[in-house]
C-alpha atoms as a PDB file:
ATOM      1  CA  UNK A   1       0.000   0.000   0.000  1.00  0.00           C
ATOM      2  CA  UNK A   2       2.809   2.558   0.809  1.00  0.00           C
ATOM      3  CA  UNK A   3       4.634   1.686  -2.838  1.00  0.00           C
ATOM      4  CA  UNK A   4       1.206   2.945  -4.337  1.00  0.00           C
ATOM      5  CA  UNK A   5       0.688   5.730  -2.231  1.00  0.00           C
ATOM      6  CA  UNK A   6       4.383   6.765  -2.767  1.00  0.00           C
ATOM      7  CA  UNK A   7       4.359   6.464  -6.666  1.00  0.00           C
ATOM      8  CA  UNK A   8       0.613   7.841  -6.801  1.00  0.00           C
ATOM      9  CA  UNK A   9       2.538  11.191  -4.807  1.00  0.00           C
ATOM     10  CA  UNK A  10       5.544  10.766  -7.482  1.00  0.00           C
ATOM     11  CA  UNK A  11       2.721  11.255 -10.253  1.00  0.00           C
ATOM     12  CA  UNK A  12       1.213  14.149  -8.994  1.00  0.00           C
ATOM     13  CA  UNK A  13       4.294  15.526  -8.606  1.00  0.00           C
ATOM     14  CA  UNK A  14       5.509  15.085 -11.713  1.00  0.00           C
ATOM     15  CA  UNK A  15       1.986  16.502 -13.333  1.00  0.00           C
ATOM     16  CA  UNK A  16       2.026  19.516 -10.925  1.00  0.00           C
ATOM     17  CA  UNK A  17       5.754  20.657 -12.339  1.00  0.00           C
ATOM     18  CA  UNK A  18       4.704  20.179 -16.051  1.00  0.00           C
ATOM     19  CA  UNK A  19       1.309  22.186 -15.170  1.00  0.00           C
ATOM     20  CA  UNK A  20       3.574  24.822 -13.579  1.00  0.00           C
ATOM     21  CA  UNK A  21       4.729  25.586 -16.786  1.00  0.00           C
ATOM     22  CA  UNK A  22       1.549  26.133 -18.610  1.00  0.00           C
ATOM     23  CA  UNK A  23      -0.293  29.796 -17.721  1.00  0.00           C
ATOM     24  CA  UNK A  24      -2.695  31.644 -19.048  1.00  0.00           C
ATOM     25  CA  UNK A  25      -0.628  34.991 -18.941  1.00  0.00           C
ATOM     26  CA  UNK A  26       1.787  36.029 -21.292  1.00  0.00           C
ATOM     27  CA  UNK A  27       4.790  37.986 -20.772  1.00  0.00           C
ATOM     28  CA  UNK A  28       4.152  41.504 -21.262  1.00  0.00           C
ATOM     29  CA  UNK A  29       6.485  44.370 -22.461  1.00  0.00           C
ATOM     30  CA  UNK A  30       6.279  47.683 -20.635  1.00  0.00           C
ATOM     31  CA  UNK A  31       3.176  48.292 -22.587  1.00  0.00           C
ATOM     32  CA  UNK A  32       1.309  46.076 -20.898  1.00  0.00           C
ATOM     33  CA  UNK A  33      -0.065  44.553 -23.281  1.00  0.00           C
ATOM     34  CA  UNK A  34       1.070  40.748 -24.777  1.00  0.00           C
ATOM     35  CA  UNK A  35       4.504  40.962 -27.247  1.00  0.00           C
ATOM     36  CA  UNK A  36       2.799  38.953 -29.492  1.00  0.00           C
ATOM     37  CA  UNK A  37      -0.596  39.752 -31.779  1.00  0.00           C
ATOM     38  CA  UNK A  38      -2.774  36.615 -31.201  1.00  0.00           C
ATOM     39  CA  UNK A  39      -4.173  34.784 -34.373  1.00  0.00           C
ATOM     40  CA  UNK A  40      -3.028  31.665 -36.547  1.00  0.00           C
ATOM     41  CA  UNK A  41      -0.114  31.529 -38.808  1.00  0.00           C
ATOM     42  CA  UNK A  42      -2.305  29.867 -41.675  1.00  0.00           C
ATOM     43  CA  UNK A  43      -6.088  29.846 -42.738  1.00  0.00           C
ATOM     44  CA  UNK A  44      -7.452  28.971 -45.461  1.00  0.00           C
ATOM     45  CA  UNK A  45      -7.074  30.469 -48.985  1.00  0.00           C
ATOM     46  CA  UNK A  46     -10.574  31.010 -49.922  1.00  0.00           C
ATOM     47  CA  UNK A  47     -12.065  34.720 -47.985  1.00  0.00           C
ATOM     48  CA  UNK A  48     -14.832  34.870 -46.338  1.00  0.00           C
ATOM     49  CA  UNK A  49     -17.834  36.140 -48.636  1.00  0.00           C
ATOM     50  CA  UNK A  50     -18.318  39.502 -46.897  1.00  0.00           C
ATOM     51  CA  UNK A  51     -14.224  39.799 -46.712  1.00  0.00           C
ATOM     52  CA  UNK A  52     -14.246  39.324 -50.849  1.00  0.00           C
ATOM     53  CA  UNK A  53     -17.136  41.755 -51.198  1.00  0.00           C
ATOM     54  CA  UNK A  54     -14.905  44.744 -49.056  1.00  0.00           C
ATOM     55  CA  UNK A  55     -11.741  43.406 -51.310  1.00  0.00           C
ATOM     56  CA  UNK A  56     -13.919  43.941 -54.682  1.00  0.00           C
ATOM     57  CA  UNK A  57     -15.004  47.229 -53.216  1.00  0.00           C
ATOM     58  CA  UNK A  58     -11.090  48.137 -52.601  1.00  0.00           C
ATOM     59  CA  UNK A  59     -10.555  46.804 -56.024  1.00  0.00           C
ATOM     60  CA  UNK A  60     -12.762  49.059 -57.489  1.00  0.00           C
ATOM     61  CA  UNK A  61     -11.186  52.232 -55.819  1.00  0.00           C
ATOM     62  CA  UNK A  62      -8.201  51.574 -56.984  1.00  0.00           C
ATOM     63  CA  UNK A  63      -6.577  49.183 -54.776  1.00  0.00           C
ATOM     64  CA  UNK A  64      -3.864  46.408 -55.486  1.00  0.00           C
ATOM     65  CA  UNK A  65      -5.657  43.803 -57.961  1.00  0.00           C
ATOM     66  CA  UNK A  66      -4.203  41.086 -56.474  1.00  0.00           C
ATOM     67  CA  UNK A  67      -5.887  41.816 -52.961  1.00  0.00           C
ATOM     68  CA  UNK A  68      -9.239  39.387 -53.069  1.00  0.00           C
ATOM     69  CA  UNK A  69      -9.875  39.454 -49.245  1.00  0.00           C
ATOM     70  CA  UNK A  70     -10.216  42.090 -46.370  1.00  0.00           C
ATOM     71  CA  UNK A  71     -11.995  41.095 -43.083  1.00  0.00           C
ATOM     72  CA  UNK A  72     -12.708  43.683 -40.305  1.00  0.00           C
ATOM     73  CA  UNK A  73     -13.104  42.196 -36.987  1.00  0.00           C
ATOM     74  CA  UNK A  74     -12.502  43.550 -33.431  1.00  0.00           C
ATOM     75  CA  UNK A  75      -9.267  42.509 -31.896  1.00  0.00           C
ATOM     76  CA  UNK A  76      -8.093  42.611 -28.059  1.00  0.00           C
ATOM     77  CA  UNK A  77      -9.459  45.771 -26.275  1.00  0.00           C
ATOM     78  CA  UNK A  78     -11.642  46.881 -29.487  1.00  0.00           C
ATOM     79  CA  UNK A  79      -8.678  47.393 -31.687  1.00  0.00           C
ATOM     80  CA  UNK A  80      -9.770  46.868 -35.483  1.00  0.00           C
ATOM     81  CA  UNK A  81      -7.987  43.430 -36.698  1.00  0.00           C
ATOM     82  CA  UNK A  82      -7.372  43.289 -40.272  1.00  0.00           C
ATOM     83  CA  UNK A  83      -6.896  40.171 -42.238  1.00  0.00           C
ATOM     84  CA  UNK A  84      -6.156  40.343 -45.713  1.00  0.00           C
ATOM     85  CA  UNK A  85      -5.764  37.674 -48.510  1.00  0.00           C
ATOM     86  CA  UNK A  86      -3.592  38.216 -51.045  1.00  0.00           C
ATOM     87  CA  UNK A  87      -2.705  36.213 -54.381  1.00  0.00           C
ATOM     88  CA  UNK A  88       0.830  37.483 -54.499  1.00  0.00           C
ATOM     89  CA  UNK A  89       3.338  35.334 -53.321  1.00  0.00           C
ATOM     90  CA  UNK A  90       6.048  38.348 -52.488  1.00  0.00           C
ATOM     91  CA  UNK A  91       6.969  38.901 -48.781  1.00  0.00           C
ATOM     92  CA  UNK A  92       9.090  41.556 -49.846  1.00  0.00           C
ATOM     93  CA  UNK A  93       8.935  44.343 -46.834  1.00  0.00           C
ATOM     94  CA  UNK A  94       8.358  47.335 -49.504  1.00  0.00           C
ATOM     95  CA  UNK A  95       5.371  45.578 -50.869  1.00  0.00           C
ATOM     96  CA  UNK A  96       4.153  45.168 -48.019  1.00  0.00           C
ATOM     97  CA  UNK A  97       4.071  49.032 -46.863  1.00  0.00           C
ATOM     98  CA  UNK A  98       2.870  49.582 -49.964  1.00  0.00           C
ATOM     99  CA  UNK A  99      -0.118  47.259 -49.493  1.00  0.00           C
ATOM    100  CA  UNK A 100      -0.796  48.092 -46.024  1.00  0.00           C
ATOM    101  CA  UNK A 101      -0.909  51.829 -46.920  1.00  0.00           C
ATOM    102  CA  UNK A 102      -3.365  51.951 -49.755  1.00  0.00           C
ATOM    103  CA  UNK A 103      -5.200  49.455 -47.819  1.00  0.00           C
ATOM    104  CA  UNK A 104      -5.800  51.600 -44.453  1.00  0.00           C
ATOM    105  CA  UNK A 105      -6.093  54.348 -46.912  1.00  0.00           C
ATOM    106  CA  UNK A 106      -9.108  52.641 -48.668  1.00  0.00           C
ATOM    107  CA  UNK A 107     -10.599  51.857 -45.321  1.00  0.00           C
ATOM    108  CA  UNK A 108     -10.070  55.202 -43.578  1.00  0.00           C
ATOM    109  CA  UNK A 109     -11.640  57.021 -46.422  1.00  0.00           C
ATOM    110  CA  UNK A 110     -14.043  54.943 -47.551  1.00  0.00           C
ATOM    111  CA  UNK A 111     -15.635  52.541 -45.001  1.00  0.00           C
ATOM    112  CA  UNK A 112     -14.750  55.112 -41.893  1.00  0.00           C
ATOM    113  CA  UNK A 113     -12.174  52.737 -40.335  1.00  0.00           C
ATOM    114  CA  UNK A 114     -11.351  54.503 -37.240  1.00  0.00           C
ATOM    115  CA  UNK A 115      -7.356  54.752 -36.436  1.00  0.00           C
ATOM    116  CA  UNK A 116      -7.730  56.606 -32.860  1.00  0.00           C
ATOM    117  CA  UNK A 117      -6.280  53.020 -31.067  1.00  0.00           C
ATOM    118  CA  UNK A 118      -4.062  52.091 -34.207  1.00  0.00           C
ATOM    119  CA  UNK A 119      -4.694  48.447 -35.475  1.00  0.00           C
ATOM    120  CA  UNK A 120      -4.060  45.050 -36.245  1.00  0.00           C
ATOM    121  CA  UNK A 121      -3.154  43.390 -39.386  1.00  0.00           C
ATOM    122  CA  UNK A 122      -2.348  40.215 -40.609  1.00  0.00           C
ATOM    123  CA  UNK A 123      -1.998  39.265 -44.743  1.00  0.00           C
ATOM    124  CA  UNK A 124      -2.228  35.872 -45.585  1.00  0.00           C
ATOM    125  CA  UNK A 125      -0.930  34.492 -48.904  1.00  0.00           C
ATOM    126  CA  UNK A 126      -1.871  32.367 -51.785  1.00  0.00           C
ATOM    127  CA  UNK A 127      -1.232  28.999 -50.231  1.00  0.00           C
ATOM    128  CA  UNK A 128      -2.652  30.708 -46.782  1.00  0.00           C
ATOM    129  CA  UNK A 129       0.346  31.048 -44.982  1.00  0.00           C
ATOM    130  CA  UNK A 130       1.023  34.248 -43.053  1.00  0.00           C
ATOM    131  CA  UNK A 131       2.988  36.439 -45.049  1.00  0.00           C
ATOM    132  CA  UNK A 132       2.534  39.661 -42.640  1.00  0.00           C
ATOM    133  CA  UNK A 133       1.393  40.311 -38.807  1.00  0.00           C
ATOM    134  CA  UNK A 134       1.477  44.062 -37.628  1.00  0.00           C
ATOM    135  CA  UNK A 135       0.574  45.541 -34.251  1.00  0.00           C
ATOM    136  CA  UNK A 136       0.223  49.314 -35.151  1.00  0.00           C
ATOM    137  CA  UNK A 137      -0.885  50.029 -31.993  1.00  0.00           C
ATOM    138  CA  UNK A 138      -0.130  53.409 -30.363  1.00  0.00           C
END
């Protein structure tokens, strides 16, 4: 009876210092908030219909033709998370700026995207891999 009492404690020992390591906070720069922006690192590579519809409408303005998703959605605290879907393959940094400019330039202007707590953007490519993650967060 001791053995199993003894290993049963060896068990929950073990269990409690791998739990130990799993919390639900994140470290936190100064900021406070977490150093990472949450969301996955791949989705699919088909857009949402209403995402398409606000990509055919940035289309239309003027925007980048091979831009064929754009999904507003409400990130932590309220902050407006963007997710785009793009057919270009390019990571290239100067593309991106590009892209993320006339993009929050579409939205700003035309569908009153408001920038007063910055935002949250994340472009997805053709295969649905993550291409780009910004936190342009004040």
């Amino acid at each position: 009876m001791k053995r199993r009492a003894r290993s049963a404690a060896l068990v929950c020992i073990g269990a409690l210092t791998l739990l130990s390591a799993c919390t639900a906070d994140r470290d936190t720069p100064s900021g406070g908030r977490p150093s990472e922006t949450p969301g996955p690192t791949a989705t699919t590579t088909l857009a949402p219909g209403a995402a398409a519809q606000l990509a055919d409408r940035y289309r239309r303005s003027g925007g980048a033709h091979e831009v064929y998703g754009i999904q507003q959605k409400s990130g932590p605290g309220g902050v407006p998370l963007l997710i785009v879907w793009t057919h270009n393959p390019d990571e290239d940094g100067a593309r991106f700026d590009e892209l993320k400019d006339s993009i929050i330039g579409f939205l700003t202007r035309k569908e009153g995207l408001s920038l007063k707590q910055g935002y949250l953007m994340d472009v997805f490519g053709p295969k649905g891999a993550l291409q780009h993650r910004l936190d342009a967060r004040p």
